[in-house]
C-alpha atoms as a PDB file:
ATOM      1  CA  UNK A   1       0.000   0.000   0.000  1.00  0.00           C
ATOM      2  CA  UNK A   2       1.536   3.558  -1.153  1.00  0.00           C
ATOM      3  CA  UNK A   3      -0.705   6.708  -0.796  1.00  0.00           C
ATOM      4  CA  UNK A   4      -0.134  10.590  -0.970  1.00  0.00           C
ATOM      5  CA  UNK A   5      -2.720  12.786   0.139  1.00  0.00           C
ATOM      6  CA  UNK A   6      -3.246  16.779   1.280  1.00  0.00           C
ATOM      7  CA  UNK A   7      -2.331  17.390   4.890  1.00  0.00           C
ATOM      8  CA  UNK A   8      -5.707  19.313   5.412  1.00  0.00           C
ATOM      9  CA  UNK A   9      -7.500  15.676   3.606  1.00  0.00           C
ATOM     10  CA  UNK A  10      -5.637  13.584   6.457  1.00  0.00           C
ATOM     11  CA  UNK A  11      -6.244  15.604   9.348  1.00  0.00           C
ATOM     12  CA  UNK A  12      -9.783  16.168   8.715  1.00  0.00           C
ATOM     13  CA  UNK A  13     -10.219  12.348   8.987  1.00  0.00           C
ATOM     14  CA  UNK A  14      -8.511  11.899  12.140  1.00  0.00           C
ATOM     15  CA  UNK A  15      -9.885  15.102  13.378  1.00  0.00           C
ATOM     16  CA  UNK A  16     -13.606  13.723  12.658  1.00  0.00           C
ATOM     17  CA  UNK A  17     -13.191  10.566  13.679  1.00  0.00           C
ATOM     18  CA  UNK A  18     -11.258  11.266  17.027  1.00  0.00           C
ATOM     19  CA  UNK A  19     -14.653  13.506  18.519  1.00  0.00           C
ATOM     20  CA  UNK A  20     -15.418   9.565  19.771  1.00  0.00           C
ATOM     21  CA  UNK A  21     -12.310   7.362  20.187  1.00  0.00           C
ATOM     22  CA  UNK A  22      -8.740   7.262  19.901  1.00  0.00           C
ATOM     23  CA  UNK A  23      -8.403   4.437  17.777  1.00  0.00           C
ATOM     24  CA  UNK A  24     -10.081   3.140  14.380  1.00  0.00           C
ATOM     25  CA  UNK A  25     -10.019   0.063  11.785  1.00  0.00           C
ATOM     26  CA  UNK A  26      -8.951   1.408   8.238  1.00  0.00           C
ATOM     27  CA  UNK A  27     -10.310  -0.314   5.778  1.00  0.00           C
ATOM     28  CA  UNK A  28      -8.337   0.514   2.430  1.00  0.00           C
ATOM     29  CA  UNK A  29     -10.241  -0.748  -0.375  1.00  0.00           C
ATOM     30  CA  UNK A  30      -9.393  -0.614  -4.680  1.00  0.00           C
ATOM     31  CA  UNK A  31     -11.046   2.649  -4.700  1.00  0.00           C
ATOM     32  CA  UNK A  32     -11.931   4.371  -1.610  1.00  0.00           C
ATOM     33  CA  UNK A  33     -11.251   4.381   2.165  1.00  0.00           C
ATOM     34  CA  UNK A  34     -14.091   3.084   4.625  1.00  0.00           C
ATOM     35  CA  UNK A  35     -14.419   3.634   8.469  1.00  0.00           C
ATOM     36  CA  UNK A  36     -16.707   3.004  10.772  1.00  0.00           C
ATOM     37  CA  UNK A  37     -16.438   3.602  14.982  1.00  0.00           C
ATOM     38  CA  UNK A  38     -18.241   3.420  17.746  1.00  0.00           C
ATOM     39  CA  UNK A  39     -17.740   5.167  21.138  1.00  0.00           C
ATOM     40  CA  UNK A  40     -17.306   3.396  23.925  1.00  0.00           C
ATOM     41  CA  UNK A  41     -20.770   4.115  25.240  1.00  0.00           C
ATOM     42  CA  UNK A  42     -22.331   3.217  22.366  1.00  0.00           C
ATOM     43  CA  UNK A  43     -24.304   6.866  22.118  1.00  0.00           C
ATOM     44  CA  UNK A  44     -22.806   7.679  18.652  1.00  0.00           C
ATOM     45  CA  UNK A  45     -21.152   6.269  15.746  1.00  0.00           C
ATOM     46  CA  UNK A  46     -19.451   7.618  12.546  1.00  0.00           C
ATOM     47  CA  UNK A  47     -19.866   6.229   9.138  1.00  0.00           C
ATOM     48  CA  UNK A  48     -16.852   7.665   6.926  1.00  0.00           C
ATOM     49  CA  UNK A  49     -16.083   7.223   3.132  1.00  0.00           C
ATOM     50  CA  UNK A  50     -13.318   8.849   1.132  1.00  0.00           C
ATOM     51  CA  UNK A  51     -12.861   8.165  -2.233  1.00  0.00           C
ATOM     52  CA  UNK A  52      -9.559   7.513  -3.678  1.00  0.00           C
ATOM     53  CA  UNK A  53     -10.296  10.633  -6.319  1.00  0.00           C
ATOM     54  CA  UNK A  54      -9.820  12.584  -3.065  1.00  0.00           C
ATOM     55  CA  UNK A  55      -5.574  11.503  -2.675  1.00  0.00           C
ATOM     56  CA  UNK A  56      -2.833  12.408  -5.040  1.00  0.00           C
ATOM     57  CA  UNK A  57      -1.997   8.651  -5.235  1.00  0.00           C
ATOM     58  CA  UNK A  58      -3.517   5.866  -4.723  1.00  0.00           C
ATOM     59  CA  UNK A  59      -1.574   2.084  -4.900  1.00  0.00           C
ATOM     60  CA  UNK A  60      -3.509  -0.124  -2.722  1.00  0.00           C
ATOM     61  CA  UNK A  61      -4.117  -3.620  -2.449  1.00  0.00           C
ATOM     62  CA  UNK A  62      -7.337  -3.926  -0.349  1.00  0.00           C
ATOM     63  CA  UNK A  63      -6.220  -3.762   3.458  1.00  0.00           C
ATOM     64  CA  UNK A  64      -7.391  -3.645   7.080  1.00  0.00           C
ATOM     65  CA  UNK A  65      -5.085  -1.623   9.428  1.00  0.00           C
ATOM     66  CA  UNK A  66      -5.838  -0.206  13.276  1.00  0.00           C
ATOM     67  CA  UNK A  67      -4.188   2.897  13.788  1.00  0.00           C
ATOM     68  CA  UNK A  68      -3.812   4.900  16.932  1.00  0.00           C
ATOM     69  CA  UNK A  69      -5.336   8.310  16.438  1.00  0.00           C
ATOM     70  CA  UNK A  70      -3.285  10.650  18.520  1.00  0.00           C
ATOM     71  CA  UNK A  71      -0.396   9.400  17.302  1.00  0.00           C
ATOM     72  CA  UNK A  72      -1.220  10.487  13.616  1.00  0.00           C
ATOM     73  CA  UNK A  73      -2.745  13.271  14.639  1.00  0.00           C
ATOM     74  CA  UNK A  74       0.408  14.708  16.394  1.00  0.00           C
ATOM     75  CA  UNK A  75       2.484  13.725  13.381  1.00  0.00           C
ATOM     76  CA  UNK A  76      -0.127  15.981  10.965  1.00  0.00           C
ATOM     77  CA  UNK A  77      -0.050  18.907  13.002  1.00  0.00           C
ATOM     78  CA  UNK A  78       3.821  19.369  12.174  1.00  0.00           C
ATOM     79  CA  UNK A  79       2.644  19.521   8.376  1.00  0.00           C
ATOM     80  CA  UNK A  80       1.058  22.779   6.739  1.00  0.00           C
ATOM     81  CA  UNK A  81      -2.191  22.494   5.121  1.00  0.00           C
ATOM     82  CA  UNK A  82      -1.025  21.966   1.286  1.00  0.00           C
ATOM     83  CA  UNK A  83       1.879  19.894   2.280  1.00  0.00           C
ATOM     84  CA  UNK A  84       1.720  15.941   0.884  1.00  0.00           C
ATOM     85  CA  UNK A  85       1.597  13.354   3.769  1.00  0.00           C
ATOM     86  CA  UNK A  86       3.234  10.058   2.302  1.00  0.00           C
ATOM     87  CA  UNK A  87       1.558   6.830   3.747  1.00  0.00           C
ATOM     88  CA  UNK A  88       3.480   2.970   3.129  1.00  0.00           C
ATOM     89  CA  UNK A  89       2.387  -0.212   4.530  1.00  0.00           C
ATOM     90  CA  UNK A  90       5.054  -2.528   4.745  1.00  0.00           C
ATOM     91  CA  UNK A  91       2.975  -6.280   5.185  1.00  0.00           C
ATOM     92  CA  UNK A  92       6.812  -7.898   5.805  1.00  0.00           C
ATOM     93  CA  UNK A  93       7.923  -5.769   8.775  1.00  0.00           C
ATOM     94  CA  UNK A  94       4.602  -4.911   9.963  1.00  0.00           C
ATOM     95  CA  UNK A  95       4.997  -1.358  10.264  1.00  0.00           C
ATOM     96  CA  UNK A  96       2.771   1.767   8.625  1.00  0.00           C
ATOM     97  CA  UNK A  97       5.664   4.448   7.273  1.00  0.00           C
ATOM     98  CA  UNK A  98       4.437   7.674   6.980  1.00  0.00           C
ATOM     99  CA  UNK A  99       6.889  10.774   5.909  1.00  0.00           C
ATOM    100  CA  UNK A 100       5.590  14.712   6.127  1.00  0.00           C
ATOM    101  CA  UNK A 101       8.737  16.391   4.082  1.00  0.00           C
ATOM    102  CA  UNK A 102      11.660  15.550   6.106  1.00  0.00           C
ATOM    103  CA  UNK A 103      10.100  13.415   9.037  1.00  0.00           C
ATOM    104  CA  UNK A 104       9.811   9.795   8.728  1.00  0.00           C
ATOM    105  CA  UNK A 105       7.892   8.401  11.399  1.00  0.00           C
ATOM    106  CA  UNK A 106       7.166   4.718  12.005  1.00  0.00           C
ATOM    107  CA  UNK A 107       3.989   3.072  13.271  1.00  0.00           C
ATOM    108  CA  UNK A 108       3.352  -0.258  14.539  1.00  0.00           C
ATOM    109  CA  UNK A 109      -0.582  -0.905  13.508  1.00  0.00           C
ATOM    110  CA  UNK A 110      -3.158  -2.083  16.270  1.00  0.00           C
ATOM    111  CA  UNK A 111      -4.486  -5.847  15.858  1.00  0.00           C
ATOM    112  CA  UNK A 112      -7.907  -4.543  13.683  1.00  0.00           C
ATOM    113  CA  UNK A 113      -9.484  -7.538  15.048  1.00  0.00           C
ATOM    114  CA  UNK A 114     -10.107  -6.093  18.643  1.00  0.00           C
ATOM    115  CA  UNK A 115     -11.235  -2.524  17.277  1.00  0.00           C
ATOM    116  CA  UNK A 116     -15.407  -2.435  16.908  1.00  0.00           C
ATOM    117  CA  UNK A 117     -16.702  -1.727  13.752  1.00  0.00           C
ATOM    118  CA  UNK A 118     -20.577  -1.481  13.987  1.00  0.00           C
ATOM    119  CA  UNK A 119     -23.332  -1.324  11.514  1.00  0.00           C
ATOM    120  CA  UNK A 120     -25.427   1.304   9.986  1.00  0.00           C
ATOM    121  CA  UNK A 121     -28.748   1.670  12.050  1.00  0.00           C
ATOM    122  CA  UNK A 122     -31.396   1.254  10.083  1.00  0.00           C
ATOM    123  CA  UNK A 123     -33.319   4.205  10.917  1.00  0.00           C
ATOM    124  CA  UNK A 124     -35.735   5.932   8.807  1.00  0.00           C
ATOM    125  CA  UNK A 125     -36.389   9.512   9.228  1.00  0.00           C
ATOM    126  CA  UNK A 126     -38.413  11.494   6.946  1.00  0.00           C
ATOM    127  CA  UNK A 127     -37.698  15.167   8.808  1.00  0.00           C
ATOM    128  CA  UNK A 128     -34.423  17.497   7.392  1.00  0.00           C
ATOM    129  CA  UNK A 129     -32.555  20.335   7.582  1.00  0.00           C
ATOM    130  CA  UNK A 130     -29.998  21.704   5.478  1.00  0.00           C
ATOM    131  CA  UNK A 131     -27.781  24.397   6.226  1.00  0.00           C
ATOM    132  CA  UNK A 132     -23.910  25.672   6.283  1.00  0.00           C
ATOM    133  CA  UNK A 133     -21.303  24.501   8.164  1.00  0.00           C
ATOM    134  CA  UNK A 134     -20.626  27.586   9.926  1.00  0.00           C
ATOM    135  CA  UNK A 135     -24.483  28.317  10.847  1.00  0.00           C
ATOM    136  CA  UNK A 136     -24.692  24.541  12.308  1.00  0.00           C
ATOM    137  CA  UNK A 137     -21.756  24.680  14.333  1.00  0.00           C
ATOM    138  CA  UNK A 138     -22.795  28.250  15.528  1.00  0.00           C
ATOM    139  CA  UNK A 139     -26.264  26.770  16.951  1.00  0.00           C
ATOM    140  CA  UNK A 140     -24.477  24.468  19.045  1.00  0.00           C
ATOM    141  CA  UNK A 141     -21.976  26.675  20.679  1.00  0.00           C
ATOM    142  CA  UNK A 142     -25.063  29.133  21.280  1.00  0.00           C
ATOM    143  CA  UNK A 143     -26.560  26.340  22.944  1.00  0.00           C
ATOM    144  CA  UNK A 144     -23.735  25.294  25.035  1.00  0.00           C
ATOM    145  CA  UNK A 145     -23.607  28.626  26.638  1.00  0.00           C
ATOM    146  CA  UNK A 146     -26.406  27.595  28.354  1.00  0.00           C
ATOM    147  CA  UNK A 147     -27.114  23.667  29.223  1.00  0.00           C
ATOM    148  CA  UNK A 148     -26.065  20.325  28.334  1.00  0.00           C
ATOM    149  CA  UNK A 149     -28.345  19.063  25.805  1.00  0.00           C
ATOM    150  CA  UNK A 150     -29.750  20.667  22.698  1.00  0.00           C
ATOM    151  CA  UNK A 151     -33.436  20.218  21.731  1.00  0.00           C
ATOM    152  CA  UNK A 152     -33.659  20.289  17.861  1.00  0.00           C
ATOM    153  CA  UNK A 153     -36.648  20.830  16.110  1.00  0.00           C
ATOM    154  CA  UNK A 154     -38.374  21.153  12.755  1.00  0.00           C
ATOM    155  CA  UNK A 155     -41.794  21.937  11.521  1.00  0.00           C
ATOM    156  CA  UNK A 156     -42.817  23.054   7.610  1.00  0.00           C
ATOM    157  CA  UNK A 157     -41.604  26.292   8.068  1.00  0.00           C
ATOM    158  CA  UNK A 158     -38.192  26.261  10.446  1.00  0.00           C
ATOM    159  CA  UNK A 159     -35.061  24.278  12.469  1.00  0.00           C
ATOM    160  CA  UNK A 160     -34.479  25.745  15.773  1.00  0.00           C
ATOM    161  CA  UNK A 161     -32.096  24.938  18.486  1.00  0.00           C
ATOM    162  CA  UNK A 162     -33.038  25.406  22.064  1.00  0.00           C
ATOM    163  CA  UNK A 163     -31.903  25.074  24.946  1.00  0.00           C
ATOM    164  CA  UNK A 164     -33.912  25.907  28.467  1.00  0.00           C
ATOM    165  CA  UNK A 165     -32.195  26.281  31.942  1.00  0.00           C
ATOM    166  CA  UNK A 166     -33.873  27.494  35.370  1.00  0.00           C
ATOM    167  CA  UNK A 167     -32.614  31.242  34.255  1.00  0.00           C
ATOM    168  CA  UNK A 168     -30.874  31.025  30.958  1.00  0.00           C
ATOM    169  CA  UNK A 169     -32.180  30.149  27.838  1.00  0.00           C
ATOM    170  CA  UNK A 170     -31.505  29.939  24.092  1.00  0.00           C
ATOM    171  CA  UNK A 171     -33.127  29.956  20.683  1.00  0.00           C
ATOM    172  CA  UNK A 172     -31.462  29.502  17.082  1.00  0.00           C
ATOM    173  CA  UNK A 173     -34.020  29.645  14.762  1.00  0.00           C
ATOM    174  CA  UNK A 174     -33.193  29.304  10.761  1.00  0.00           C
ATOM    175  CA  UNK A 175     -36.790  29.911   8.725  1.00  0.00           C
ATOM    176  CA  UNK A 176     -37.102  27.859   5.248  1.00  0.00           C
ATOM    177  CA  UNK A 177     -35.823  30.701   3.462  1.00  0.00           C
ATOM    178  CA  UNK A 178     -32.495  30.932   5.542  1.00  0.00           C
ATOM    179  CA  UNK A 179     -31.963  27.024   4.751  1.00  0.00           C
ATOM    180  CA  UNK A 180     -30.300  25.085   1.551  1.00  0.00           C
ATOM    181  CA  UNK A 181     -33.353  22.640   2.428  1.00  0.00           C
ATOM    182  CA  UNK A 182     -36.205  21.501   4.631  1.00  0.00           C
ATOM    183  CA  UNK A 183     -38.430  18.766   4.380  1.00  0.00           C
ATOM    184  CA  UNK A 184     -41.001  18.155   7.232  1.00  0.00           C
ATOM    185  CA  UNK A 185     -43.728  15.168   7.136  1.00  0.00           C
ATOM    186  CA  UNK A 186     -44.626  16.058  10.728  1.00  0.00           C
ATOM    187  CA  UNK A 187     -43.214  18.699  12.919  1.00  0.00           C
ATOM    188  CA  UNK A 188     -41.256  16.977  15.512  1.00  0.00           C
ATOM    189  CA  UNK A 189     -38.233  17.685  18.276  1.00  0.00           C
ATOM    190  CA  UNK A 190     -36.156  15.672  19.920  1.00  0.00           C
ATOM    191  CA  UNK A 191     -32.923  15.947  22.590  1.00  0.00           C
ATOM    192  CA  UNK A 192     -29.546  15.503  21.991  1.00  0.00           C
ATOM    193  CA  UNK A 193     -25.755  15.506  24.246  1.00  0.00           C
ATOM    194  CA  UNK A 194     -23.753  18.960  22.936  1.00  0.00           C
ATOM    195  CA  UNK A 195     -20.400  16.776  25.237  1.00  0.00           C
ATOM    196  CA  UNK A 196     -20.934  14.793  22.157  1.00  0.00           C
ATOM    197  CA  UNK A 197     -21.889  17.098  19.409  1.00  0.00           C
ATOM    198  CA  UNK A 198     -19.855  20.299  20.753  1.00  0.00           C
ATOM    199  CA  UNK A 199     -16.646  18.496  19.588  1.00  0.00           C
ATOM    200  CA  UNK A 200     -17.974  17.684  16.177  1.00  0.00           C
ATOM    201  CA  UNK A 201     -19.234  20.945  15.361  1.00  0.00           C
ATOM    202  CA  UNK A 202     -15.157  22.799  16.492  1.00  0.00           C
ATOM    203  CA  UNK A 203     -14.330  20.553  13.388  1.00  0.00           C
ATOM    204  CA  UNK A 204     -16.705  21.512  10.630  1.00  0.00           C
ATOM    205  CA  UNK A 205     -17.102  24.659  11.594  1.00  0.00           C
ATOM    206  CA  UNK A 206     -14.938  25.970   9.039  1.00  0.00           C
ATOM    207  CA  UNK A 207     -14.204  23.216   7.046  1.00  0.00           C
ATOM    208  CA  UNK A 208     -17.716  21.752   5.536  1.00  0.00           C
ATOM    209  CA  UNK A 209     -19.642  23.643   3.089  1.00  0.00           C
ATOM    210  CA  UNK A 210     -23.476  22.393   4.387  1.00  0.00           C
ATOM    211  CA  UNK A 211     -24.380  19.644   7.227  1.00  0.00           C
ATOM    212  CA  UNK A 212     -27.958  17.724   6.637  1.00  0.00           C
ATOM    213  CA  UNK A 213     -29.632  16.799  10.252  1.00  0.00           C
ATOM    214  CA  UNK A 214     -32.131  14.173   9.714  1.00  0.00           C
ATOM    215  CA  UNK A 215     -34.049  13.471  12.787  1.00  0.00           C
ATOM    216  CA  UNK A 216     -37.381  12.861  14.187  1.00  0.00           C
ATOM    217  CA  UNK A 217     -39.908  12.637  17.235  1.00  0.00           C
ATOM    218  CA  UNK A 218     -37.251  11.243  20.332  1.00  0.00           C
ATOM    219  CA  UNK A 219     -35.443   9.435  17.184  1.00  0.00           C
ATOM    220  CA  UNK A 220     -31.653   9.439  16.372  1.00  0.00           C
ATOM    221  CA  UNK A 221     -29.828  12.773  15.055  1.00  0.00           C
ATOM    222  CA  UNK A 222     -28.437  11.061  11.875  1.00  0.00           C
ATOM    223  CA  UNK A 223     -25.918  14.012  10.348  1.00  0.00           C
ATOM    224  CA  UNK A 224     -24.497  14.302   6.548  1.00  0.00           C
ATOM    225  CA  UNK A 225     -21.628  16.274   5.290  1.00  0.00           C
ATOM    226  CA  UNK A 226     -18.806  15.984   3.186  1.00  0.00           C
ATOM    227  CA  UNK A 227     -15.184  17.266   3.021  1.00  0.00           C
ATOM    228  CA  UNK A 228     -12.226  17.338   0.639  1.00  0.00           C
ATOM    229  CA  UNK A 229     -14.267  19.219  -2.238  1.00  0.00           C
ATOM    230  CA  UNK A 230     -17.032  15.952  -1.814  1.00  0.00           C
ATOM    231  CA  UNK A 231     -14.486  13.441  -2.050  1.00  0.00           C
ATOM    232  CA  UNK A 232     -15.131  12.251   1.535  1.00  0.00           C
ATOM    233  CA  UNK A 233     -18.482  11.750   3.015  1.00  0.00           C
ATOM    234  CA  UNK A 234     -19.468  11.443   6.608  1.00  0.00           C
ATOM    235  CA  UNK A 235     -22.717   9.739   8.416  1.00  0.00           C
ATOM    236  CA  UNK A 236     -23.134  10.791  12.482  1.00  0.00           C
ATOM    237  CA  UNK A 237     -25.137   9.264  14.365  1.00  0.00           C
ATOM    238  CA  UNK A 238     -26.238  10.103  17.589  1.00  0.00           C
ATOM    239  CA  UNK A 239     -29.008   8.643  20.111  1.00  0.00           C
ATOM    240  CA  UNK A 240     -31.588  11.097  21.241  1.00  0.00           C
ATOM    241  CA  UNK A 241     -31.765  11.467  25.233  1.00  0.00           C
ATOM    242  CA  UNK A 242     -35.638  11.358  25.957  1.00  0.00           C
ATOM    243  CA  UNK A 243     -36.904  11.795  29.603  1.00  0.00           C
ATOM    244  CA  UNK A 244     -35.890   9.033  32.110  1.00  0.00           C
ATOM    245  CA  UNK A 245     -32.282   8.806  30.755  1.00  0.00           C
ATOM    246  CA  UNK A 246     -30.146   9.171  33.152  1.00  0.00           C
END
């Protein structure tokens, strides 16, 4: 295996997928790169694809490899965002090589066996919202000035974000006309964690163009974006918290 990709391209998939663990199964396929986590409370899961029209080489036979997150992410950070991040996997000496200009830096990949890799719920939601990156990720942070979980919710003519405290409170309201798109069977709401959204949001914020929230009555937040000019595409999941959680 022998790819080259974008330093910005690399870090915003360890940057994504490190909101919910520290270490992932990549699956390296002929023409794309799949992942799928988990985190360890089983509250929400990613579903990643990037294409391999989205590197500046691509030599792969199809391989599995566990890689510890902070690790690569410490090694991107040193690298601007237009630099090229080499990536080798030699299978004889069991070892991922990556090089960022002058730094070499050796990894030794996790057994991929003992990382989870769940599947896609198969929830249907009829209910979504459209709008930019920036206007998403601005909700939440408005919300977190006040409480710990975000009530989303959508009728025919607007998303809103709320949050409610004994003497704070907070409303982000988008009409239809301030959206890319919103489609509403039924107006519904439902309750979600910002400790788990919060993080997500600090990365798209200025990176993806729009973010899709698909959701329903006390049903899953199921999120869509892409990055790297559409080249990678991301699924979020994320249970709702409905009254009696704890």
């Amino acid at each position: 295996m022998n790819i080259t990709a974008r330093q910005d391209t690399i870090r915003m998939v360890i940057d994504i997928l490190s909101t919910l663990v520290e270490e992932a199964k990549f699956n390296f396929k002929e023409d794309k790169l799949e992942i799928r986590v988990i985190d360890p409370s089983h509250v929400a899961m990613i579903s990643m694809e990037v294409d391999s029209a989205a590197f500046e080489a691509w030599q792969v036979d199809e391989t599995e490899l566990g890689l510890l997150l902070p690790k690569i992410s410490k090694l991107v950070q040193l690298a601007a965002p237009g630099d090229l991040i080499d990536i080798q996997f030699n299978d004889t000496a069991g070892r991922v090589e990556f090089e960022v200009g002058e730094i070499k830096r050796t990894i030794r990949p996790l057994d991929e066996k003992n990382i989870p890799e769940p599947n896609l719920p198969g929830v249907e939601m009829s209910n979504s919202a459209t709008l930019s990156g920036p206007k998403f990720a601005r909700s939440l942070k408005a919300a977190d000035q006040v409480g710990d979980l975000a009530t989303f919710s959508i009728d025919p003519n607007k998303f809103s974000v709320t949050v409610s405290a004994d003497s704070d409170a907070v409303n982000v309201s988008y009409e239809a006309g301030e959206l890319e798109d919103l489609n509403c069977s039924e107006p519904a709401k439902s309750q979600y964690s910002l400790q788990y959204l919060l993080p997500l949001a600090k990365r798209i914020e200025t990176s993806v163009e729009s973010v899709t929230a698909n959701f329903g009555e006390n049903k899953p937040l199921r999120l869509e974006f892409e990055f790297a000019d559409g080249g990678g595409k991301v699924i979020y999941f994320l249970a709702p918290r409905v009254e009696g959680d704890v």
